[in-house]
N, C-alpha and C. Protein backbone atom coordinates (compact mmCIF):
# COMPACT_ATOMS: atom_id res chain seq x y z
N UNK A 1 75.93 93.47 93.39
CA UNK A 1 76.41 94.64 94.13
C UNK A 1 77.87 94.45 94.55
N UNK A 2 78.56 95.48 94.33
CA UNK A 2 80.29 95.38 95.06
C UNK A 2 79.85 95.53 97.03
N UNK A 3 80.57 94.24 97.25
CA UNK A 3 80.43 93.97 98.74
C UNK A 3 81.43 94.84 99.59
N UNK A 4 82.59 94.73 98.90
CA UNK A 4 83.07 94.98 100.22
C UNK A 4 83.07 96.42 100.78
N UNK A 5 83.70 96.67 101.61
CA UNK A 5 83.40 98.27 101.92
C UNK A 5 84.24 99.45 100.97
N UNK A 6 83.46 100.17 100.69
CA UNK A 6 83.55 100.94 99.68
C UNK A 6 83.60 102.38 100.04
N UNK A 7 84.06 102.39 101.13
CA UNK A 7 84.63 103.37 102.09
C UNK A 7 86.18 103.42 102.15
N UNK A 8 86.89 102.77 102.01
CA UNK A 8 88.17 102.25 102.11
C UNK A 8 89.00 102.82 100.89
N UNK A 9 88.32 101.81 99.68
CA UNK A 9 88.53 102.48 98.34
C UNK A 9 88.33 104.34 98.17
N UNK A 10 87.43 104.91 99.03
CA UNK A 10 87.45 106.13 98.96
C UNK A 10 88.09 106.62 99.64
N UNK A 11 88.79 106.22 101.28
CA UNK A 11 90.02 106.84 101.39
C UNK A 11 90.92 107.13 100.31
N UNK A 12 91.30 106.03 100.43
CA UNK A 12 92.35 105.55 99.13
C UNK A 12 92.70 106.68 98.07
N UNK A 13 91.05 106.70 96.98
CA UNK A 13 91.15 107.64 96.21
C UNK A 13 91.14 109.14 96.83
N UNK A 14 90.65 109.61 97.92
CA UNK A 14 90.42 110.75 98.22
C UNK A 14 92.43 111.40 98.77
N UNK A 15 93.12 110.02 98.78
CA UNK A 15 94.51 110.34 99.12
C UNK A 15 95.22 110.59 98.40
N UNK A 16 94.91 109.91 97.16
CA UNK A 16 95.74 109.92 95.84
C UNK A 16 95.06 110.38 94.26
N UNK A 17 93.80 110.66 94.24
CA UNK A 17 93.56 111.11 93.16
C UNK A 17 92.48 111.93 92.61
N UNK A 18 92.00 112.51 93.96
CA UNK A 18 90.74 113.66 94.25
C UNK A 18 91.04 114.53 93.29
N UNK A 19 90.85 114.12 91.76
CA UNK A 19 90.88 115.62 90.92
C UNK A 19 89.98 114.92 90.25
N UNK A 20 88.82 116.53 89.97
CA UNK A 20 87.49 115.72 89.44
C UNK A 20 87.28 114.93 88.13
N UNK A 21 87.99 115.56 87.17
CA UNK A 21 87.91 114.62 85.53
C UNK A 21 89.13 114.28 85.42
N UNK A 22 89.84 113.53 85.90
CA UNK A 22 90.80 112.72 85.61
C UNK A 22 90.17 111.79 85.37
N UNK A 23 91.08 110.94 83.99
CA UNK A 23 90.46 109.61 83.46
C UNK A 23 91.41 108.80 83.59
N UNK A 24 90.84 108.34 84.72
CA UNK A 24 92.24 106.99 85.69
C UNK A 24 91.69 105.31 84.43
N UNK A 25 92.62 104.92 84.85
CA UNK A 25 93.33 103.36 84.94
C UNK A 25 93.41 102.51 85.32
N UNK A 26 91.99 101.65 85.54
CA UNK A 26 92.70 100.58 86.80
C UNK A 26 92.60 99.37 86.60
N UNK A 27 94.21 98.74 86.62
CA UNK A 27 94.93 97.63 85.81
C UNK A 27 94.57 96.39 87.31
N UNK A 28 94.13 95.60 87.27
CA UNK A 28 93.39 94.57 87.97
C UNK A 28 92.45 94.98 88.57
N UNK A 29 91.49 95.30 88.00
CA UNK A 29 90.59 96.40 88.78
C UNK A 29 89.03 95.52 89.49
N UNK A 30 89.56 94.14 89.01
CA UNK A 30 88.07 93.32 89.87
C UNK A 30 87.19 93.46 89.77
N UNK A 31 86.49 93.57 90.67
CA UNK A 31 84.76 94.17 90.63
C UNK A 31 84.26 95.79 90.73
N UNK A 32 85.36 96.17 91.12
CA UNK A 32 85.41 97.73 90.51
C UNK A 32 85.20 98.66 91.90
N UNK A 33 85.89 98.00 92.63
CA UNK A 33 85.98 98.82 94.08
C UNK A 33 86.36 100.46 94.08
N UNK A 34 87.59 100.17 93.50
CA UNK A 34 88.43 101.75 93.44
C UNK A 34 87.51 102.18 92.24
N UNK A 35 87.29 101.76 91.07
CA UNK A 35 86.59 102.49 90.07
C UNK A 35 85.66 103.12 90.24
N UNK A 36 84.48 102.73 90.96
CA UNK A 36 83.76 103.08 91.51
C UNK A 36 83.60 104.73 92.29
N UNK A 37 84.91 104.81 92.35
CA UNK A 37 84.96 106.37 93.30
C UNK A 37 85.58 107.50 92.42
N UNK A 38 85.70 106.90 90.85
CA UNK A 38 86.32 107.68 89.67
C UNK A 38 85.51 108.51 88.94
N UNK A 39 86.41 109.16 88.04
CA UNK A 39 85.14 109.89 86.95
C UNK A 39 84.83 108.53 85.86
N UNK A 40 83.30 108.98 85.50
CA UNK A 40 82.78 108.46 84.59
C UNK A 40 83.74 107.79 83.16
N UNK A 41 84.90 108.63 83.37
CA UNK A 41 85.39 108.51 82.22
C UNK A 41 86.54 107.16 82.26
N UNK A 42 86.38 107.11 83.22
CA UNK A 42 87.40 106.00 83.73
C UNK A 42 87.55 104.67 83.45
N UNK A 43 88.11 103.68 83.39
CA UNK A 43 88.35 102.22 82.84
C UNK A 43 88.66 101.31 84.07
N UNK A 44 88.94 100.37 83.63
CA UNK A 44 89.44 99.17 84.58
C UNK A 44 89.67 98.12 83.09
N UNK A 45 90.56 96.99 83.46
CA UNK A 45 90.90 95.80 83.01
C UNK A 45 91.06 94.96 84.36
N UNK A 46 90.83 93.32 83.69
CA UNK A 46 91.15 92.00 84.98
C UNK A 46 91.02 91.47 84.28
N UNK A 47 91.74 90.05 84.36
CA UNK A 47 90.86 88.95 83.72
C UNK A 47 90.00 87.97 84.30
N UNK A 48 89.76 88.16 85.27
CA UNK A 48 88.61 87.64 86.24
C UNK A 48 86.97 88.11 85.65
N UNK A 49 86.47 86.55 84.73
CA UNK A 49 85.05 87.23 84.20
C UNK A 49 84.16 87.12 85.15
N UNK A 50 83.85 87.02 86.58
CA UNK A 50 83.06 86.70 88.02
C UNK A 50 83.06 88.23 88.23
N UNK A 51 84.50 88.65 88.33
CA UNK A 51 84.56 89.74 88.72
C UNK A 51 83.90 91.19 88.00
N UNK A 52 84.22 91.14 86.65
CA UNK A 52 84.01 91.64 85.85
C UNK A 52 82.58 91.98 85.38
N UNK A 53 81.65 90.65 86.08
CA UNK A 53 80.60 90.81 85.44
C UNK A 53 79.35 91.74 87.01
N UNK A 54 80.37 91.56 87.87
CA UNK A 54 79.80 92.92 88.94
C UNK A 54 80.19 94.30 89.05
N UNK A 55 81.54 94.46 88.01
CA UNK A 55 81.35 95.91 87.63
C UNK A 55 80.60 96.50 86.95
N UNK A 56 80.48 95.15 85.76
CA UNK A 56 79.31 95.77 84.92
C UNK A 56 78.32 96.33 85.05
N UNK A 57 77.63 95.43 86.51
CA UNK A 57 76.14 95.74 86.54
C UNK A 57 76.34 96.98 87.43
N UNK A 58 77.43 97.48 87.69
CA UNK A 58 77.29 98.63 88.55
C UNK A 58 77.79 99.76 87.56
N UNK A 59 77.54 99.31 86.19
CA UNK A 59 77.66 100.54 85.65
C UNK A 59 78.56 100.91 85.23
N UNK A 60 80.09 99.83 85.66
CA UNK A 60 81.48 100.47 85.26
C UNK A 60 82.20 100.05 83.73
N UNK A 61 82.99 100.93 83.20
CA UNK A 61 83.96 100.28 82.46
C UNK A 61 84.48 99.67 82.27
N UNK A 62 84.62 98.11 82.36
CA UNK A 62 85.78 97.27 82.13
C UNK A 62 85.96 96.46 81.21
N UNK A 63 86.86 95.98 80.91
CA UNK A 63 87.24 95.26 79.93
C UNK A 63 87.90 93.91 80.36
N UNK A 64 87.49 92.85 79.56
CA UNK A 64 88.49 91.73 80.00
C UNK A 64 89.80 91.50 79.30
N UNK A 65 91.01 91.53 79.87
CA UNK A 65 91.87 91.57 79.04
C UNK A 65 93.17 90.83 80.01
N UNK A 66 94.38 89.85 79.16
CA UNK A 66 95.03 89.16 80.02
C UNK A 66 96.24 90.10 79.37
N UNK A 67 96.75 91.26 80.90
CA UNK A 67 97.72 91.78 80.41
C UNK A 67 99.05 90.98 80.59
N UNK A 68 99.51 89.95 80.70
CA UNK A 68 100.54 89.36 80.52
C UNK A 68 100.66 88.48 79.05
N UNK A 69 99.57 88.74 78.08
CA UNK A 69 99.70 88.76 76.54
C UNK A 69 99.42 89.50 75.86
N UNK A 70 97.96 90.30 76.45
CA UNK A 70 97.74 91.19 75.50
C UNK A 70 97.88 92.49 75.77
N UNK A 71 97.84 93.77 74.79
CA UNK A 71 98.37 95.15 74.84
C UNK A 71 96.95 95.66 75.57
N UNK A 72 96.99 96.79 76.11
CA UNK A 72 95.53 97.86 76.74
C UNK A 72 94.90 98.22 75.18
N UNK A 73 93.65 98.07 75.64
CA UNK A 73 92.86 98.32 74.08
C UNK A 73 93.08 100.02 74.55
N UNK A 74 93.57 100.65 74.68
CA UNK A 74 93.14 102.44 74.73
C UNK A 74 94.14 102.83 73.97
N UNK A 75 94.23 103.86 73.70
CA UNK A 75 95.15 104.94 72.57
C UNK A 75 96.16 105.42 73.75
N UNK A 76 96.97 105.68 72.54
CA UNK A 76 98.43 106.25 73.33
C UNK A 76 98.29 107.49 73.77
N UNK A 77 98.23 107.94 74.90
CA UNK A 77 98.55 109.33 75.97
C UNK A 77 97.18 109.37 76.03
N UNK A 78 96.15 108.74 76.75
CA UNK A 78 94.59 108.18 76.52
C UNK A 78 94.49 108.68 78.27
N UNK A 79 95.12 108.17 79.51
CA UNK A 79 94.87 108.69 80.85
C UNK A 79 95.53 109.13 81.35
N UNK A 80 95.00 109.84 82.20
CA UNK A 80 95.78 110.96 83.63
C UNK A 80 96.41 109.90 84.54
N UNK A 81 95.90 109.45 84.84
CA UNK A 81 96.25 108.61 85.98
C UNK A 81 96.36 107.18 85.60
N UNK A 82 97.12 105.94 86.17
CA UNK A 82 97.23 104.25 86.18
C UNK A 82 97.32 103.77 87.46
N UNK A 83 96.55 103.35 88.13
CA UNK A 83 96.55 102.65 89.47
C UNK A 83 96.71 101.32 88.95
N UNK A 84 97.39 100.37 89.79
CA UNK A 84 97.44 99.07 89.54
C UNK A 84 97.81 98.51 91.27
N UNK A 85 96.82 97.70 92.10
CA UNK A 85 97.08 97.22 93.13
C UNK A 85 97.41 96.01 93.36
N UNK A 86 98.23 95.33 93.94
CA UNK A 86 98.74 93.95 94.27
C UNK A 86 98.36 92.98 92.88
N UNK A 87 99.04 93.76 91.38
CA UNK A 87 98.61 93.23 90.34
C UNK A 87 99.91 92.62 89.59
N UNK A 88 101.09 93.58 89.79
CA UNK A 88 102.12 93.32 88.84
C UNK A 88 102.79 92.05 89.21
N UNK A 89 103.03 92.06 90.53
CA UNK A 89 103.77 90.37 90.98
C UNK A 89 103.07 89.16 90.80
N UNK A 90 101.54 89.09 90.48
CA UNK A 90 101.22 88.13 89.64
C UNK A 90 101.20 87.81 87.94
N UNK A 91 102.21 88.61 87.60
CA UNK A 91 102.04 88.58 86.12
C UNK A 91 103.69 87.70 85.85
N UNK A 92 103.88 86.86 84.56
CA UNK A 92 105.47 86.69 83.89
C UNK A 92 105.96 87.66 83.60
N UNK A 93 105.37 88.93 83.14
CA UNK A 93 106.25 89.59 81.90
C UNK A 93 105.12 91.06 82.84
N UNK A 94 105.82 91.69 83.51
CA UNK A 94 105.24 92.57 83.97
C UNK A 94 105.92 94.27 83.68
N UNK A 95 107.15 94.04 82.76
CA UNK A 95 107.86 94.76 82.17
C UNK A 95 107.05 95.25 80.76
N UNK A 96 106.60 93.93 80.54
CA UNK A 96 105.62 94.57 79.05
C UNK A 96 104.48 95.17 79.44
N UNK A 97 103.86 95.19 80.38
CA UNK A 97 102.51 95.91 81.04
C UNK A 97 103.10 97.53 81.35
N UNK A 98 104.36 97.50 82.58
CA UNK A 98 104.90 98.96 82.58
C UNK A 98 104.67 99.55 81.10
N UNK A 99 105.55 98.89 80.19
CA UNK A 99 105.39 99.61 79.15
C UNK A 99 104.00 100.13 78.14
N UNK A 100 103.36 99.44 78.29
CA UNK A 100 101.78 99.49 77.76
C UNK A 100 101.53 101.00 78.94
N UNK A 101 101.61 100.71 80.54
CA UNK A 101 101.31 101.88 81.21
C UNK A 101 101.97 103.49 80.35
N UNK A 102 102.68 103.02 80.39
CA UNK A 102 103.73 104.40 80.24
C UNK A 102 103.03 104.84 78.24
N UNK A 103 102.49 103.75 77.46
CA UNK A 103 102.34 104.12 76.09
C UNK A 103 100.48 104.96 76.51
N UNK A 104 100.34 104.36 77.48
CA UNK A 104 98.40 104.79 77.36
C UNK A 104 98.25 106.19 78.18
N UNK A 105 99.59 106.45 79.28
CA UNK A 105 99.74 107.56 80.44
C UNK A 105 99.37 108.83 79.17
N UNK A 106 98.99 110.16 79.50
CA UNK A 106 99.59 111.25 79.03
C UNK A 106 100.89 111.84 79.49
N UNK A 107 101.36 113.14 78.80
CA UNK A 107 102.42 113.60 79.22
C UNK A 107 102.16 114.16 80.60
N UNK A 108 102.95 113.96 81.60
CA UNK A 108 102.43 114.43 83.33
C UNK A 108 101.41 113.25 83.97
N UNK A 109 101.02 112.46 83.06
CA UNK A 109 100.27 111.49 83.81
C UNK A 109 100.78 110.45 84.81
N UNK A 110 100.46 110.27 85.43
CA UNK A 110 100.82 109.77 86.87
C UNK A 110 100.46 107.94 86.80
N UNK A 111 101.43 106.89 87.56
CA UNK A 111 101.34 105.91 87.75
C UNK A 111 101.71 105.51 89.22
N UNK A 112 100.38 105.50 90.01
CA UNK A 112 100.61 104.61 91.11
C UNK A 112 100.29 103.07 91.34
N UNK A 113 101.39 102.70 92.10
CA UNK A 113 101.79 101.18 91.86
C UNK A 113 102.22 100.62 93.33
N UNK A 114 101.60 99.39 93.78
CA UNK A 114 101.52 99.15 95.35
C UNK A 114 101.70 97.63 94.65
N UNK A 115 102.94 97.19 95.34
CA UNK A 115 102.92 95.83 95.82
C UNK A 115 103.25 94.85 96.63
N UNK A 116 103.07 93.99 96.66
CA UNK A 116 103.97 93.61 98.27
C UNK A 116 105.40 93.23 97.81
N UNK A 117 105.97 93.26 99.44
CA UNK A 117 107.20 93.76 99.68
C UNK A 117 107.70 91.67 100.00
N UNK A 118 108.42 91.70 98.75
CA UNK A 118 108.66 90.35 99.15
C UNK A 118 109.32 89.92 100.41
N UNK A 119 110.03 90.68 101.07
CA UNK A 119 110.70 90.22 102.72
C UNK A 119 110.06 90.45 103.60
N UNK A 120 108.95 90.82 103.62
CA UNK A 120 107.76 90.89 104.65
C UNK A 120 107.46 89.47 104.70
N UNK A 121 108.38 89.26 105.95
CA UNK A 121 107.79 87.63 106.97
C UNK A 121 106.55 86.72 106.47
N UNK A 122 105.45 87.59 106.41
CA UNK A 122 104.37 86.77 106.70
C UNK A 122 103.64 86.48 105.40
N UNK A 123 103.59 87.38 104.51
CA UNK A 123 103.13 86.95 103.14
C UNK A 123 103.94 87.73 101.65
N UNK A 124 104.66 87.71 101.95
CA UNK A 124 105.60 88.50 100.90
C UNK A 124 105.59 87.79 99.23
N UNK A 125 105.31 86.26 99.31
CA UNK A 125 105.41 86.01 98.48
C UNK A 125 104.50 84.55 98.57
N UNK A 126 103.63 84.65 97.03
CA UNK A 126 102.83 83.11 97.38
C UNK A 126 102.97 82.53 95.96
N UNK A 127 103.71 81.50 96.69
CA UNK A 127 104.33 80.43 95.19
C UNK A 127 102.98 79.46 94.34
N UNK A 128 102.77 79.86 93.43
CA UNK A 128 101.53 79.37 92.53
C UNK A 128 100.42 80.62 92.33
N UNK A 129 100.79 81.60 93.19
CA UNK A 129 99.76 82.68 92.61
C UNK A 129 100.78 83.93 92.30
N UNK A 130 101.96 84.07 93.00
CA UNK A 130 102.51 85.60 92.46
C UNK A 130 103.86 84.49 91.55
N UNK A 131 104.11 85.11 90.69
CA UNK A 131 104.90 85.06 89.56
C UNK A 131 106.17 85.78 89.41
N UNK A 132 106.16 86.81 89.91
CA UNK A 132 107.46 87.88 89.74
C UNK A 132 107.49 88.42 91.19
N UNK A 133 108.76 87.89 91.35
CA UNK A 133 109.04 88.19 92.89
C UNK A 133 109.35 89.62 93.10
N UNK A 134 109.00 90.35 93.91
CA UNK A 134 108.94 92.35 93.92
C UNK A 134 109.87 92.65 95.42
N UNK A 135 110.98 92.85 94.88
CA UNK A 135 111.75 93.84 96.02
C UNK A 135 111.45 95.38 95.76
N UNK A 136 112.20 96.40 96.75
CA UNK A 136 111.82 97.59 96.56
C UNK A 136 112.74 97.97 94.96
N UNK A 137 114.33 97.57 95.29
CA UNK A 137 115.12 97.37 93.93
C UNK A 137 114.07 96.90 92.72
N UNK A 138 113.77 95.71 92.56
CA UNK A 138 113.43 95.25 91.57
C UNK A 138 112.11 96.56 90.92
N UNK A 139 111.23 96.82 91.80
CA UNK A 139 110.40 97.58 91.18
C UNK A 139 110.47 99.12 90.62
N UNK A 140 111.24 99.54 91.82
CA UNK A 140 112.35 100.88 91.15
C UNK A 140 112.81 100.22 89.61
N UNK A 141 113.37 99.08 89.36
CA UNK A 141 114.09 98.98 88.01
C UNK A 141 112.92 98.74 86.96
N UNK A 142 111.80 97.84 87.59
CA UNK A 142 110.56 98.38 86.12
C UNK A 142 109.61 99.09 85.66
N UNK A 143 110.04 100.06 86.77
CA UNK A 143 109.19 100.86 86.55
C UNK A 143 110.15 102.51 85.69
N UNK A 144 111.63 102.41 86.14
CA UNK A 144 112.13 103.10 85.95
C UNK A 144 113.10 102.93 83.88
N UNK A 145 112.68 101.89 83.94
CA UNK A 145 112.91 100.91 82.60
C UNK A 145 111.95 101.27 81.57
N UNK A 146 111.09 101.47 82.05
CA UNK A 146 109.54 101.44 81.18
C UNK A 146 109.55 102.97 80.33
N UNK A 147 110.47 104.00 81.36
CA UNK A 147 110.41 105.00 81.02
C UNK A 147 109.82 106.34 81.69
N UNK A 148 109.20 105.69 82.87
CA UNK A 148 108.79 106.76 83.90
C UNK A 148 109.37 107.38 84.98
N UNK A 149 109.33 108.32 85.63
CA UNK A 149 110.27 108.85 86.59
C UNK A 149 109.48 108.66 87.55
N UNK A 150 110.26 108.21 88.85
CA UNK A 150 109.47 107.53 89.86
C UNK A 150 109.64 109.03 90.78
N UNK A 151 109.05 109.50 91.79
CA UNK A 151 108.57 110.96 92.08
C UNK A 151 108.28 110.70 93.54
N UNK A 152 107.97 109.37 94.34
CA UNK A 152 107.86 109.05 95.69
C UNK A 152 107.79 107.65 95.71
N UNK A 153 107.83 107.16 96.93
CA UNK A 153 108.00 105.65 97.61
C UNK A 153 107.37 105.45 98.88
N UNK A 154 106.86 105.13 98.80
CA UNK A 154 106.22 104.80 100.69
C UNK A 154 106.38 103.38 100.45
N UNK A 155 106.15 102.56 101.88
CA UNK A 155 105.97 101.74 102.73
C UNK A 155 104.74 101.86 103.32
N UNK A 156 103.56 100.71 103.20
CA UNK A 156 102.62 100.68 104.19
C UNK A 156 102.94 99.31 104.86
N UNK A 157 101.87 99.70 106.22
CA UNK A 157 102.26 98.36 107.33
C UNK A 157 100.79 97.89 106.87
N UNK A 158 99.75 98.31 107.04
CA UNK A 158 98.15 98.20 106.96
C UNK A 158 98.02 98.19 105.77
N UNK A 159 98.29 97.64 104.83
CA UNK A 159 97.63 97.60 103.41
C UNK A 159 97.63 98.79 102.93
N UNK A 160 96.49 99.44 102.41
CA UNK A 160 96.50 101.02 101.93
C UNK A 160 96.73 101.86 102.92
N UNK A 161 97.03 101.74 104.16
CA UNK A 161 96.69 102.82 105.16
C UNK A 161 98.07 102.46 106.17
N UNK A 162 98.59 103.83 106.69
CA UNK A 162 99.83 103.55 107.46
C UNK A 162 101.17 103.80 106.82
N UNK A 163 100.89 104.78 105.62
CA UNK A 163 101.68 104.41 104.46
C UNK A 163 103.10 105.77 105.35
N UNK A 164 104.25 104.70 104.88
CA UNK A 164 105.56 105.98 105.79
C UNK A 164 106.56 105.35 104.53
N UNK A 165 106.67 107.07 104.64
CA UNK A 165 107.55 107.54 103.23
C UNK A 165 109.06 107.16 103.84
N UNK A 166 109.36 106.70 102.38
CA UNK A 166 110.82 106.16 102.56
C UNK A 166 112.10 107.02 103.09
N UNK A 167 113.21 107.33 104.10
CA UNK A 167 113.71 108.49 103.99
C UNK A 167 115.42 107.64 103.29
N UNK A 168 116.03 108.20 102.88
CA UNK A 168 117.94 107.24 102.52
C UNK A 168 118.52 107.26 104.17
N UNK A 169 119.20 106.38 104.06
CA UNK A 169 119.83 105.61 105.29
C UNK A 169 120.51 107.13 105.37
N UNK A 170 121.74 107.20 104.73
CA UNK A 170 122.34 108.17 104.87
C UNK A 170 124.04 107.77 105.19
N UNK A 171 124.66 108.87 104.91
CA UNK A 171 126.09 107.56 105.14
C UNK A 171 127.10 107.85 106.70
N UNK A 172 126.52 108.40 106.95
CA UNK A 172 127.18 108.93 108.59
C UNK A 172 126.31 108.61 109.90
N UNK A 173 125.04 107.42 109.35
CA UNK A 173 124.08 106.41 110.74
C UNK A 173 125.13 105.75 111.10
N UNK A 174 124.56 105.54 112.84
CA UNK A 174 125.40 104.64 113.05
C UNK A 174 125.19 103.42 112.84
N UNK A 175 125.63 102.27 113.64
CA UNK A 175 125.39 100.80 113.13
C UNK A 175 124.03 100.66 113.69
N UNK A 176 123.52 100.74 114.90
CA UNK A 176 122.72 100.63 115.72
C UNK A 176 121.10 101.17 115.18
N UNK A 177 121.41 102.18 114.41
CA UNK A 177 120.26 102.74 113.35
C UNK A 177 119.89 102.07 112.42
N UNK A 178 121.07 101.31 111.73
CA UNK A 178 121.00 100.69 110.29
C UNK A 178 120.25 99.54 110.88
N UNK A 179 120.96 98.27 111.95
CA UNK A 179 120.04 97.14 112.45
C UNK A 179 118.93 97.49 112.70
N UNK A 180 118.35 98.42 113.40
CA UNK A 180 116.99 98.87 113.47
C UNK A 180 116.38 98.81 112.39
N UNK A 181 116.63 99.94 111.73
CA UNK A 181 116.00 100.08 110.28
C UNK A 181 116.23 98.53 109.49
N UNK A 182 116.83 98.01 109.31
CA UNK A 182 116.94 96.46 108.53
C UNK A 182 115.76 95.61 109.03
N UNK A 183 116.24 95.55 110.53
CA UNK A 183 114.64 94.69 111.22
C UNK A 183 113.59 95.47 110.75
N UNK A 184 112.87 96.45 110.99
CA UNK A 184 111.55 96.89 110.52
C UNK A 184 111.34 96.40 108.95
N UNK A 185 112.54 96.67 108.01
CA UNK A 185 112.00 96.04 106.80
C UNK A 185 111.45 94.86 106.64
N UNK A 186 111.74 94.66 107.98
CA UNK A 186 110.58 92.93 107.15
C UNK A 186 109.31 93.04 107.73
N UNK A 187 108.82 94.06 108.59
CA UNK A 187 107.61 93.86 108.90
C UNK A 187 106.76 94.95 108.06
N UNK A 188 107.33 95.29 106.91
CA UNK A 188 106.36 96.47 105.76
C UNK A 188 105.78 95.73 105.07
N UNK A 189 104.59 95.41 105.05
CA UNK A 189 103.83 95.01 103.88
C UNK A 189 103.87 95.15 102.58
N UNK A 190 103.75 96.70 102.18
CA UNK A 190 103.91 97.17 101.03
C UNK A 190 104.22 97.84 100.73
N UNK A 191 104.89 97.78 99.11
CA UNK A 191 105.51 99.31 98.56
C UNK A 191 104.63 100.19 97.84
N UNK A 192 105.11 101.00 97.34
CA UNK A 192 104.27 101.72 97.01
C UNK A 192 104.99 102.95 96.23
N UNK A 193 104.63 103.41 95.19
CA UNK A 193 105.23 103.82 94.20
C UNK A 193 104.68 105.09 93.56
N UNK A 194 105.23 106.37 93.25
CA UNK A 194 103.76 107.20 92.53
C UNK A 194 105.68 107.46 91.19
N UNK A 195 104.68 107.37 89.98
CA UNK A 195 105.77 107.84 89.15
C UNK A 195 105.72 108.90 87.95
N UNK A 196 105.75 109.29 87.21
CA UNK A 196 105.25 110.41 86.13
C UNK A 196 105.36 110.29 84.96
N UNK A 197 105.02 110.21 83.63
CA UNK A 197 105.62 110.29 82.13
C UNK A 197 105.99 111.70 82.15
N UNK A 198 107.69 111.73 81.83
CA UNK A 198 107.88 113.28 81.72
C UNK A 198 107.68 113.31 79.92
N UNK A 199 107.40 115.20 80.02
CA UNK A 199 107.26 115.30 78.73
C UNK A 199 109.16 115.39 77.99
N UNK A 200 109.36 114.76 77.16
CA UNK A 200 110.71 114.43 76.13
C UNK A 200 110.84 115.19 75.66
């Protein structure tokens, strides 16, 4: 049985992807928390086989697959949607995964992408398990590289929840605004990303 609360995951989805036959994406998808609250039609990849083998029994889609070598077994313009959570900063080559996202997306299909915010004080970054260090810059550039148009940005403090949309400094703050705003950046947990395949 998936343990943990499975209430959470349905915020989550009920915030970002409450449309009934969309055939989502979900790129580290574990034991199938978020999947779980998808249409039938839906997928997951991990390479965690522990994990993998409790989506199964709950019925879900997944596949084992190590996306930092290998390509998404699905066809090109194959989903609506790509969720990927606290997945990309553990990968080497997380530029070749964007791109796999952006080849499997349809045209208008949507990629949301949450990771932590490496200058967040307290766990921003863990040496032997995350791999690719994630500023807000850096992820704007691979995601925007890959070929997708990025469409919003939040900041959460609470993990999935708490999420406050990014606004531009602006060029006429005063100093006293900017130090403010600088200090709070280190206490954001996470970024958070929604982006689009436009049609060419």
């Amino acid at each position: 049985m998936i343990k943990i609360n499975k209430q959470i995951y349905k915020l989550y989805y009920d915030m970002y992807f409450k449309r009934n036959n969309d055939r989502v994406l979900d790129i580290g998808c574990g034991a199938g928390e978020f999947l779980f609250h998808c249409s039938k039609d839906s997928c997951g990849v991990d390479i965690d086989e522990t994990k993998l083998n409790i989506a199964t029994e709950n019925n879900l889609n997944v596949y084992k697959v190590d996306i930092d070598k290998q390509t998404l077994p699905f066809d090109d313009n194959y989903f609506d949607i790509v969720n990927t959570t606290s997945t990309l900063e553990h990968l080497w080559n997380p530029e070749m995964v964007l791109k796999e996202i952006y080849r499997v997306l349809k045209t208008n299909g949507k990629l949301i992408a949450r990771v932590p915010n490496i200058r967040y004080w307290k766990w921003g970054f863990y040496i032997g398990t995350h791999k690719t260090p994630i500023t807000k810059e850096r992820i704007i550039y691979l995601i925007e590289s890959s070929g997708l148009k990025i469409t919003d940005i939040y900041y959460s403090k609470r993990g999935l929840f708490g999420l406050q949309k990014l606004h531009d400094l602006g060029i006429n703050i005063n100093i006293l605004k900017v130090f403010k705003r600088f200090c709070s950046y280190f206490k954001r947990e996470q970024i958070m990303l929604e982006a689009v395949k436009e049609n060419i």
